[in-house]
Protein backbone atom coordinates (compact mmCIF):
# COMPACT_ATOMS: atom_id res chain seq x y z
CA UNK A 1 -6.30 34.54 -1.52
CA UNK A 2 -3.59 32.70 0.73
CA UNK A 3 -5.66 30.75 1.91
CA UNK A 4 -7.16 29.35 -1.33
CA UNK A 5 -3.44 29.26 -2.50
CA UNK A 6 -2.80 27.00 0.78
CA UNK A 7 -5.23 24.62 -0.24
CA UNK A 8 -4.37 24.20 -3.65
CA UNK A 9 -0.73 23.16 -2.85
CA UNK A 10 -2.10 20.91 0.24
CA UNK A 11 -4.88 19.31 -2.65
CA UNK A 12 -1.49 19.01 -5.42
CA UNK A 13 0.71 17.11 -2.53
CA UNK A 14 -1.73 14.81 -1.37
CA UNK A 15 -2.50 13.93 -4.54
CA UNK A 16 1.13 13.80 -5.99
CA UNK A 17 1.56 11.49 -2.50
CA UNK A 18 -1.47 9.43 -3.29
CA UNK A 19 -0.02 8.60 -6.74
CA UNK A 20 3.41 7.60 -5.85
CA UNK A 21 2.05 5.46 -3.26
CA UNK A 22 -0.36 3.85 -5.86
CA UNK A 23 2.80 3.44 -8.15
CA UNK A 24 5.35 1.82 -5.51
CA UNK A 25 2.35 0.05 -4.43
CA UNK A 26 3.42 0.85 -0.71
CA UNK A 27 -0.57 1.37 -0.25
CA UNK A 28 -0.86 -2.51 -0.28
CA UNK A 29 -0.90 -2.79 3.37
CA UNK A 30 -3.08 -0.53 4.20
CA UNK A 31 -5.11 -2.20 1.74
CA UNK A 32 -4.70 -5.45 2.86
CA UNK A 33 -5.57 -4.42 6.87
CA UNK A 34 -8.68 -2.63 5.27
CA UNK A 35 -9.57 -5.83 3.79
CA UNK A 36 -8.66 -8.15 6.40
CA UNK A 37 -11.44 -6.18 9.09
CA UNK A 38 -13.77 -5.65 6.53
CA UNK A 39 -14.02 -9.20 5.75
CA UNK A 40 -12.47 -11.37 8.70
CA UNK A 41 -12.43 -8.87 11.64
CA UNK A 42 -11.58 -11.99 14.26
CA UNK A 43 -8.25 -12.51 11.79
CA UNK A 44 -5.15 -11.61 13.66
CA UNK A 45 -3.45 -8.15 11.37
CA UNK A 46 0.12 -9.34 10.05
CA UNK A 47 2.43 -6.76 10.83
CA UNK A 48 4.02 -4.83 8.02
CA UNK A 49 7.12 -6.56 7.85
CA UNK A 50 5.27 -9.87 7.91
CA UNK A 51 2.74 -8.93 5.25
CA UNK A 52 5.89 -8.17 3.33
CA UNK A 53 7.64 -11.19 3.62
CA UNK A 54 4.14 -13.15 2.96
CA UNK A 55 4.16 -11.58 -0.21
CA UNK A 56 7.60 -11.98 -1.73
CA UNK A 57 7.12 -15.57 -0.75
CA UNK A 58 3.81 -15.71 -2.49
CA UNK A 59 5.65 -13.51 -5.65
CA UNK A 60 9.01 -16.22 -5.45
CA UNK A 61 6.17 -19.16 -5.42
CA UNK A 62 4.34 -18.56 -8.27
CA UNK A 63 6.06 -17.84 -11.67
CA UNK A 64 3.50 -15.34 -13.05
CA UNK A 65 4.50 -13.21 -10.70
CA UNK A 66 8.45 -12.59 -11.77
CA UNK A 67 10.99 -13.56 -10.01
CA UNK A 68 13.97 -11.85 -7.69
CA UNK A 69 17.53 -11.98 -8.85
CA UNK A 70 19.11 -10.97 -5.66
């Protein structure tokens, strides 16, 4: 009974986890790498804090996408 009790909770966090990450978008990255060796595996893999920065440059560029105020 513990044991099915310990895997329940496990399932209900990793899915609570999945959605927040889905939500904050924070999976993009790991999205993006999947993408980038799925479909150019000779491309070099931005680091996080570069793929960042390539994409609020990309969201400041192009209107549809919002815009920063700070």
């Amino acid at each position: 009974m513990r044991s099915a009790l310990h895997r329940a909770a496990s399932r209900a966090v990793r899915g609570v986890r999945w959605y927040v990450r889905e939500l904050t978008d924070e999976s993009a990255y790991d999205r993006y790498v999947a993408h980038l060796r799925k479909g150019h595996p000779d491309a070099a893999v931005p680091s996080r804090r570069e793929f960042e920065r390539m994409r609020t440059d990309r969201q400041e560029e192009d209107p549809r996408q919002g815009f920063r105020c700070c």
